[in-house]
N, C-alpha and C. Protein backbone atom coordinates (compact mmCIF):
# COMPACT_ATOMS: atom_id res chain seq x y z
N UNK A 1 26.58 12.24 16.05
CA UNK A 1 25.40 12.98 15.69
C UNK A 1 24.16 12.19 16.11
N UNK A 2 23.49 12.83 16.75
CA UNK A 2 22.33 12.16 17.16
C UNK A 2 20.55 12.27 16.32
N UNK A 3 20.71 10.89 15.86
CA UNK A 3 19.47 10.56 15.13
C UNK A 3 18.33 11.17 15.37
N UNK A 4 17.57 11.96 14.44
CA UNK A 4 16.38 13.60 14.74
C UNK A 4 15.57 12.68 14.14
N UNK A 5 15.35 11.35 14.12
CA UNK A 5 14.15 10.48 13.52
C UNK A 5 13.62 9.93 14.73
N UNK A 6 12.27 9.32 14.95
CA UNK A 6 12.44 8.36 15.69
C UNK A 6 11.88 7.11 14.86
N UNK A 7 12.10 5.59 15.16
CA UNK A 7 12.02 4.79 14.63
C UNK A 7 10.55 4.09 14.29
N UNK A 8 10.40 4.01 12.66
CA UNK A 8 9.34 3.93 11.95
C UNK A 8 9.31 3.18 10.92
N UNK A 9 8.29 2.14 10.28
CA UNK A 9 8.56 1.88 9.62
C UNK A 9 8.23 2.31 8.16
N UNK A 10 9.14 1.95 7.00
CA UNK A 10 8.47 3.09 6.05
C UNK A 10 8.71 1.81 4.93
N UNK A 11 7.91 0.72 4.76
CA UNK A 11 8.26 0.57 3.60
C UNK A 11 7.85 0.53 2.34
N UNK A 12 8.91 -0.43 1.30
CA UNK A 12 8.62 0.26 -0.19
C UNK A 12 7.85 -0.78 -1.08
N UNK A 13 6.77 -0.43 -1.97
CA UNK A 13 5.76 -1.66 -2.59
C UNK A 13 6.43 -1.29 -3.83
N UNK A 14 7.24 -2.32 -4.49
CA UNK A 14 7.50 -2.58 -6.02
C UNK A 14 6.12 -2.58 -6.63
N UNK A 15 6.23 -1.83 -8.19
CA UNK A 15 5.01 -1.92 -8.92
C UNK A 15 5.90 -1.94 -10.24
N UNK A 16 5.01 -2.35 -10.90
CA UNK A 16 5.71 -3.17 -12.63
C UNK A 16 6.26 -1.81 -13.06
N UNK A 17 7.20 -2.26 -13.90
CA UNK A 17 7.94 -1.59 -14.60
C UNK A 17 7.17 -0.89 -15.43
N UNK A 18 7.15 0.97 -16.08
CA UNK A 18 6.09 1.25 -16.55
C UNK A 18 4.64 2.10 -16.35
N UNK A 19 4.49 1.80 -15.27
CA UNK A 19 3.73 2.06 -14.62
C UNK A 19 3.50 3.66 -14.33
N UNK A 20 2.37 4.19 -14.60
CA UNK A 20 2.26 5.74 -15.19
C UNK A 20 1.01 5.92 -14.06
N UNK A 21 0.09 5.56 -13.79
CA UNK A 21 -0.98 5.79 -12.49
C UNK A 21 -1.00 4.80 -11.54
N UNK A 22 -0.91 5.69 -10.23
CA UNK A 22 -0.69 5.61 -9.31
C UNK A 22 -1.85 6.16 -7.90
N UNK A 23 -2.84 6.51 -8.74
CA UNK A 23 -4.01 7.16 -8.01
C UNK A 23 -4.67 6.54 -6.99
N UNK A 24 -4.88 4.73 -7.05
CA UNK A 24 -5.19 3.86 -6.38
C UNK A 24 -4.93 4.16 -4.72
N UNK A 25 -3.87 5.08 -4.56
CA UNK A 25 -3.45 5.12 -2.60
C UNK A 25 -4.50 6.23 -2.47
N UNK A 26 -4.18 7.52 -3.11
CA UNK A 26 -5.00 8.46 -3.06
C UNK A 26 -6.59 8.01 -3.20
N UNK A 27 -6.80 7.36 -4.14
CA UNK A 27 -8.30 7.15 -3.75
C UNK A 27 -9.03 6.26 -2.98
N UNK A 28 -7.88 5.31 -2.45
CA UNK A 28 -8.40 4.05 -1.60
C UNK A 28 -8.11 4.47 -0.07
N UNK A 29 -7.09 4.98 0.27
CA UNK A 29 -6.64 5.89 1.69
C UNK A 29 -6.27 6.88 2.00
N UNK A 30 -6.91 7.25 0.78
CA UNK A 30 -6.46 9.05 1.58
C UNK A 30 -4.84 9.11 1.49
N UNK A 31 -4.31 8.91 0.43
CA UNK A 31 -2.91 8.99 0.51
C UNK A 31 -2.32 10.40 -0.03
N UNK A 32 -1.46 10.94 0.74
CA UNK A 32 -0.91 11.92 0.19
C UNK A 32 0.23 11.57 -0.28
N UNK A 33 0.35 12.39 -1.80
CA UNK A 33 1.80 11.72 -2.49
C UNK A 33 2.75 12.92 -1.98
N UNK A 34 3.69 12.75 -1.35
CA UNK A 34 4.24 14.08 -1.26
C UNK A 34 5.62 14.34 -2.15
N UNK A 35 6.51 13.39 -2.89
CA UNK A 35 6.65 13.62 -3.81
C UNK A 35 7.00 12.10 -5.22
N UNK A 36 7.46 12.13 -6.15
CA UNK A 36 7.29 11.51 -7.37
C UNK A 36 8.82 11.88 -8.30
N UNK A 37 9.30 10.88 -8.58
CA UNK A 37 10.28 11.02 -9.42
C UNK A 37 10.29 9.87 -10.96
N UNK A 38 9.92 10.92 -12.08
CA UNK A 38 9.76 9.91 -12.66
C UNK A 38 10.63 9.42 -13.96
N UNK A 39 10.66 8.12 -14.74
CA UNK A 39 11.61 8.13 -15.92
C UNK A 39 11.46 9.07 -17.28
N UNK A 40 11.88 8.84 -18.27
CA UNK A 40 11.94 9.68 -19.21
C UNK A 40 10.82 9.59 -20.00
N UNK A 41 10.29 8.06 -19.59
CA UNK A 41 8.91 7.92 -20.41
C UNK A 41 7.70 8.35 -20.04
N UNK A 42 7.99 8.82 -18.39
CA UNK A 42 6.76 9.25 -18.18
C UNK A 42 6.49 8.54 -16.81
N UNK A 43 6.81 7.39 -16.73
CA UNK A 43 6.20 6.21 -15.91
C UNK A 43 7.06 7.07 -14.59
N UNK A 44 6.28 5.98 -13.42
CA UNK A 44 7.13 6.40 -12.07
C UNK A 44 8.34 5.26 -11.69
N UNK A 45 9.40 5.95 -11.51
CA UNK A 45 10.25 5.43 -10.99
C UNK A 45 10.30 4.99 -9.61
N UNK A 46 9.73 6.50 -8.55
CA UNK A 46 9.56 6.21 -7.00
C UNK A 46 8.61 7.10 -6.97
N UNK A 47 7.42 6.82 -5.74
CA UNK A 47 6.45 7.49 -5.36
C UNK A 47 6.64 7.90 -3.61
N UNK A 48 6.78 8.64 -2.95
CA UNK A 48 6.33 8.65 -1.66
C UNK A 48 4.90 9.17 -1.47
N UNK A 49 4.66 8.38 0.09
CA UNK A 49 3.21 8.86 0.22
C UNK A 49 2.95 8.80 1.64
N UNK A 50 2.24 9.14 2.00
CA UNK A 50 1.64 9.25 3.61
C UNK A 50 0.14 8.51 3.88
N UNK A 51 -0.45 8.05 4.58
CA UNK A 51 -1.42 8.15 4.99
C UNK A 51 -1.77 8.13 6.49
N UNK A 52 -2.12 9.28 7.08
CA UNK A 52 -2.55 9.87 8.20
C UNK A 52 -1.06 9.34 8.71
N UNK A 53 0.15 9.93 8.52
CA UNK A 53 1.48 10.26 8.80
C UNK A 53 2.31 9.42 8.90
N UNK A 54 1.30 7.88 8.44
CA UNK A 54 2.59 6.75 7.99
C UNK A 54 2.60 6.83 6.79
N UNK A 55 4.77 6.68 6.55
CA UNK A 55 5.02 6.84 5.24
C UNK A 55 5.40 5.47 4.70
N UNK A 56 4.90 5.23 3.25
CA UNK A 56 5.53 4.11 2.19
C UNK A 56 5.95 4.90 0.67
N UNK A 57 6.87 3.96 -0.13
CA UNK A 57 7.06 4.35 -1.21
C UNK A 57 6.41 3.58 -1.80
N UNK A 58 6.53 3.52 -3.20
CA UNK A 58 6.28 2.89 -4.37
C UNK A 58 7.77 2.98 -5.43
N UNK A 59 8.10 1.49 -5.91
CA UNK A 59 9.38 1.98 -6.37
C UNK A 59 9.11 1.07 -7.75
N UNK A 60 9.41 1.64 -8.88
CA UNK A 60 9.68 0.65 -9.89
C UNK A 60 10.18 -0.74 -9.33
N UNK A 61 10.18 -2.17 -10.47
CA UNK A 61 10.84 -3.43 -9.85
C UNK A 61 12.30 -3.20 -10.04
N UNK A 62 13.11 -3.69 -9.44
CA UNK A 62 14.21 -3.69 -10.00
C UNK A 62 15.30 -4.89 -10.38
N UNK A 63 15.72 -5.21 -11.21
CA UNK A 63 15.46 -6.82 -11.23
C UNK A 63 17.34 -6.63 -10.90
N UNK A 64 18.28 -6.09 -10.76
CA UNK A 64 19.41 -6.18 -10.52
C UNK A 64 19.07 -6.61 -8.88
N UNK A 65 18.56 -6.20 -8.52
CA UNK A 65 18.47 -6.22 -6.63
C UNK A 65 17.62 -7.42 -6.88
N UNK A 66 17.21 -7.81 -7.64
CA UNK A 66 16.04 -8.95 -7.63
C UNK A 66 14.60 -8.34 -6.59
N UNK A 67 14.27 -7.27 -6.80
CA UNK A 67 12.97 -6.59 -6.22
C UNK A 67 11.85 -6.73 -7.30
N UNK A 68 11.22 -7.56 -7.05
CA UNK A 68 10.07 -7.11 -8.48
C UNK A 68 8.32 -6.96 -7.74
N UNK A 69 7.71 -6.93 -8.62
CA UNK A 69 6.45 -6.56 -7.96
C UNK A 69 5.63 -7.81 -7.75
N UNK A 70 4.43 -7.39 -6.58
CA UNK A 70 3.54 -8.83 -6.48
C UNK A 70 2.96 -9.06 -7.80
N UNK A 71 2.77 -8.55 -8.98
CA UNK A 71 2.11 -9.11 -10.10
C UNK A 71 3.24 -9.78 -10.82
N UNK A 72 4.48 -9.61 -10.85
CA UNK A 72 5.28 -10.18 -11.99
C UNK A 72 5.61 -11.36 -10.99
N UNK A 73 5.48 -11.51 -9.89
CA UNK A 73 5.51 -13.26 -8.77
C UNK A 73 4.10 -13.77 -8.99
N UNK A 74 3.32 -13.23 -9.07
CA UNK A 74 1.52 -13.48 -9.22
C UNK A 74 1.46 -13.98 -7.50
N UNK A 75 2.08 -13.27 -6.65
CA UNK A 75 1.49 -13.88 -5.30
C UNK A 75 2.46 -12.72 -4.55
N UNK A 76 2.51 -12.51 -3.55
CA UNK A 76 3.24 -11.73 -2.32
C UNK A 76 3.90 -12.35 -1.19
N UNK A 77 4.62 -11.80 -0.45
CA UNK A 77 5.80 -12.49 0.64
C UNK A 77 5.32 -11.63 1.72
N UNK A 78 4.30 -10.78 1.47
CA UNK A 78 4.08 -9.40 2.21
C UNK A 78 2.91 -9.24 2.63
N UNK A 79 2.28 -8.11 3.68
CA UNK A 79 0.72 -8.19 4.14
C UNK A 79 1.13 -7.19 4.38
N UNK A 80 0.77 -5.62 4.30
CA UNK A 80 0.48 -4.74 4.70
C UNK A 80 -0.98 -3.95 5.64
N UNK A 81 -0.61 -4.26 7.07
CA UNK A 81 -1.73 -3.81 7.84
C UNK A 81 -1.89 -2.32 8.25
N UNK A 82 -3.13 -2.07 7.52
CA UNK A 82 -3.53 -0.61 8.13
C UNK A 82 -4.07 -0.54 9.19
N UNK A 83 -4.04 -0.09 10.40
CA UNK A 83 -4.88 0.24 11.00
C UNK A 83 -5.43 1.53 10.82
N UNK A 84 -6.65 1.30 11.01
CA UNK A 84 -7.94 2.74 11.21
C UNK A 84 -9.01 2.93 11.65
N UNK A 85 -9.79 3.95 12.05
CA UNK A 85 -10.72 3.60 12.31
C UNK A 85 -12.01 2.74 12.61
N UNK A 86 -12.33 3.08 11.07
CA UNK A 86 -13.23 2.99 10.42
C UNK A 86 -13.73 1.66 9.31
N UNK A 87 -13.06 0.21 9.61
CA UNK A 87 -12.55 -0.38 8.96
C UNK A 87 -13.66 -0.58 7.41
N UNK A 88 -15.18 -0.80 7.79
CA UNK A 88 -16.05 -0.93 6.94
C UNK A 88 -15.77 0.40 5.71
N UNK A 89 -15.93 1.17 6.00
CA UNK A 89 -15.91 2.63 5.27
C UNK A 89 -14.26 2.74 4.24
N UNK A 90 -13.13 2.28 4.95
CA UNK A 90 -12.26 2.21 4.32
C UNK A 90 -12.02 1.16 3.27
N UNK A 91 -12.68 0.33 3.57
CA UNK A 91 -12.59 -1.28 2.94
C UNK A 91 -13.19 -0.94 1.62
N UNK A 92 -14.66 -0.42 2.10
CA UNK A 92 -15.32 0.57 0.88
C UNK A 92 -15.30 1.12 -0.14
N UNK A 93 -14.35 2.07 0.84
CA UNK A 93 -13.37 2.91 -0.54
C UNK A 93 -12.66 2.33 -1.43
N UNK A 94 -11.45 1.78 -0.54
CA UNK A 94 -10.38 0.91 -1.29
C UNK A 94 -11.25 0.14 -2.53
N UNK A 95 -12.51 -0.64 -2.13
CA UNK A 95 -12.83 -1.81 -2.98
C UNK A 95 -13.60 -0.65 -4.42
N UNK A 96 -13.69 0.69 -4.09
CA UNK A 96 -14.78 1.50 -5.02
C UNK A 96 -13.51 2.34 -5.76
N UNK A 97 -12.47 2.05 -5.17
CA UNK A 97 -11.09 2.45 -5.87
C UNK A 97 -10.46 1.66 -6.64
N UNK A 98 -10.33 0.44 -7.18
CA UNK A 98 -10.17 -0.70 -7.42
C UNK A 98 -9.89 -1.81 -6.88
N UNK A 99 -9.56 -2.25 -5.35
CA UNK A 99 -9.42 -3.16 -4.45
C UNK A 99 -10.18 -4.31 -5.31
N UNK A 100 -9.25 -6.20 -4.43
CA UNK A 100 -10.46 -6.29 -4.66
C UNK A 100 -10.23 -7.19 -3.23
N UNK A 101 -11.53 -7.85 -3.40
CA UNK A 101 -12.01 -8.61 -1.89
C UNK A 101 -10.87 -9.85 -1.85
N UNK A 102 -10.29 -9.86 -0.48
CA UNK A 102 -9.98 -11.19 -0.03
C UNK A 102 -10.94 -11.88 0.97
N UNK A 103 -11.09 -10.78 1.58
CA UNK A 103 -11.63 -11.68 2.87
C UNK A 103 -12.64 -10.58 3.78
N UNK A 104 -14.32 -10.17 3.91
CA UNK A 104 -14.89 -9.39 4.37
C UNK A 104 -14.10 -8.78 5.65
N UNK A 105 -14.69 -7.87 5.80
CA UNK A 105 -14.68 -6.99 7.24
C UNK A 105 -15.62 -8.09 8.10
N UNK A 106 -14.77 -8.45 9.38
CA UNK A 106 -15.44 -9.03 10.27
C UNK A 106 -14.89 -9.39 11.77
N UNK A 107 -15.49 -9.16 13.01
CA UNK A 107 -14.92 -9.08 14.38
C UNK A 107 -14.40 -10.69 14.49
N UNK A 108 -13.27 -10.47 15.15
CA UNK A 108 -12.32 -11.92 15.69
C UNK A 108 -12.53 -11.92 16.84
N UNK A 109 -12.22 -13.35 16.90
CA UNK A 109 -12.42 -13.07 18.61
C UNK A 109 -10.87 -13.06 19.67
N UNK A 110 -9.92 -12.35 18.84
CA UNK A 110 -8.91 -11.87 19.34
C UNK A 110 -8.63 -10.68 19.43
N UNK A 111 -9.74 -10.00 19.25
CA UNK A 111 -10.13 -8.31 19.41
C UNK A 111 -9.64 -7.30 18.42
N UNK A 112 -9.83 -8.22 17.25
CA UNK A 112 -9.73 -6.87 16.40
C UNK A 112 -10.78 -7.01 15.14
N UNK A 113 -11.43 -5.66 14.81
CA UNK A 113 -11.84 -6.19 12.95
C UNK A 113 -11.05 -5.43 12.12
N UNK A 114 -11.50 -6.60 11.12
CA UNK A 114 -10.56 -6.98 9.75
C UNK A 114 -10.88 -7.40 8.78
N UNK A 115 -10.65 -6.76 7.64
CA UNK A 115 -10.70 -7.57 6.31
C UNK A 115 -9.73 -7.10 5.24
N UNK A 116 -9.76 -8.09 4.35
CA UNK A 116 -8.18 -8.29 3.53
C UNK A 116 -8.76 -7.97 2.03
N UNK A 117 -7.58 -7.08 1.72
CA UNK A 117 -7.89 -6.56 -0.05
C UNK A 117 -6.69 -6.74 -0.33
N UNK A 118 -7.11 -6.85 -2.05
CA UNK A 118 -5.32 -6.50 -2.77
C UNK A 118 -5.70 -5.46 -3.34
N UNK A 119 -4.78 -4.48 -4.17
CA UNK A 119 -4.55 -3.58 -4.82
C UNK A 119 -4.43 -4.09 -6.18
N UNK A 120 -4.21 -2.81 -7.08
CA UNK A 120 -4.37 -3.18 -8.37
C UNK A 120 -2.76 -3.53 -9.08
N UNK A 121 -1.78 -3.53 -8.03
CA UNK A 121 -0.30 -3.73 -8.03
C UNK A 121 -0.15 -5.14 -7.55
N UNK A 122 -1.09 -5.44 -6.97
CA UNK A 122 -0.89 -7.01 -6.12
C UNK A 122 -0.44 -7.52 -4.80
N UNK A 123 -0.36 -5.93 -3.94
CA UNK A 123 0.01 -5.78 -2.32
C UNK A 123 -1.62 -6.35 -2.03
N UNK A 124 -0.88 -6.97 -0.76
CA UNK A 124 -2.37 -7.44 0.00
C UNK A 124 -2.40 -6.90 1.09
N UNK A 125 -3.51 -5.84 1.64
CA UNK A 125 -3.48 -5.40 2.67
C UNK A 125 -4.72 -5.61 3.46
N UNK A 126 -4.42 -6.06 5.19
CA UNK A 126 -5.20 -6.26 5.92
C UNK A 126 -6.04 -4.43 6.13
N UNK A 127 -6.89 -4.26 6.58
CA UNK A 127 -7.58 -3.26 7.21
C UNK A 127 -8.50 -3.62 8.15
N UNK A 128 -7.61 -2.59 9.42
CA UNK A 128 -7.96 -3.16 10.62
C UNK A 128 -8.13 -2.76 12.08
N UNK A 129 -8.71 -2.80 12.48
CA UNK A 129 -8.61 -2.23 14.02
C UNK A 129 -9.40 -3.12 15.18
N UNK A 130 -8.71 -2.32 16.68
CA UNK A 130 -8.77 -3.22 17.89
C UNK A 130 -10.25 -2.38 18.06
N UNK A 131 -11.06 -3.68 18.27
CA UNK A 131 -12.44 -3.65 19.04
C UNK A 131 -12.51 -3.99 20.64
């Protein structure tokens, strides 16, 4: 049978156990959730989402797999780079969504701008594009 995907990456950001809002993608990138499965308490178990047609999840931690989130490590193994446009304007958002600052928006001289936020989960993501 021949694979109707083509190859992408999609991956998944652990967020604490519990965890009931999730609005932070939607209001920092334009994320569409397209769907949500959640526990009995309410909280999310898994989130999918899109933004401008790259997909990630959001998954509870899970401590049998030893998956847990960047806040219960208090640091990350991970960098998630967006590219987009618009990097100032997005940075913006994100930071007027709850982001907070790592590192301004600013041109490299390896041709791209960039600047670094975390989320309110503890992913650190570059935002970025080739100049």
């Amino acid at each position: 049978m021949k694979n109707q995907f083509k190859t992408v990456f999609a991956p998944v950001l652990y967020i604490p156990t519990g965890t009931v809002d999730i609005d932070f993608y939607k209001n920092a990138f334009d994320a569409i959730e397209l769907r949500r499965f959640k526990n009995d308490d309410g909280s999310v178990h898994v989130a999918e989402f899109t933004v401008d047609g790259a997909m990630f999840h959001l998954h509870e931690e899970n401590y049998i797999k030893k998956a847990f989130s960047a806040l219960s490590c208090n640091g990350t193994t991970i960098n998630i780079g967006l590219m987009v446009n618009d990097v100032d304007a997005l940075m913006a958002q994100a930071l007027a969504a709850g982001a907070k600052e790592i590192s301004p928006a600013q041109d490299y001289d390896y041709g791209f701008r960039q600047g670094d936020i975390i989320d309110p989960f503890g992913h650190h993501w570059t935002i970025q594009k080739v100049i």
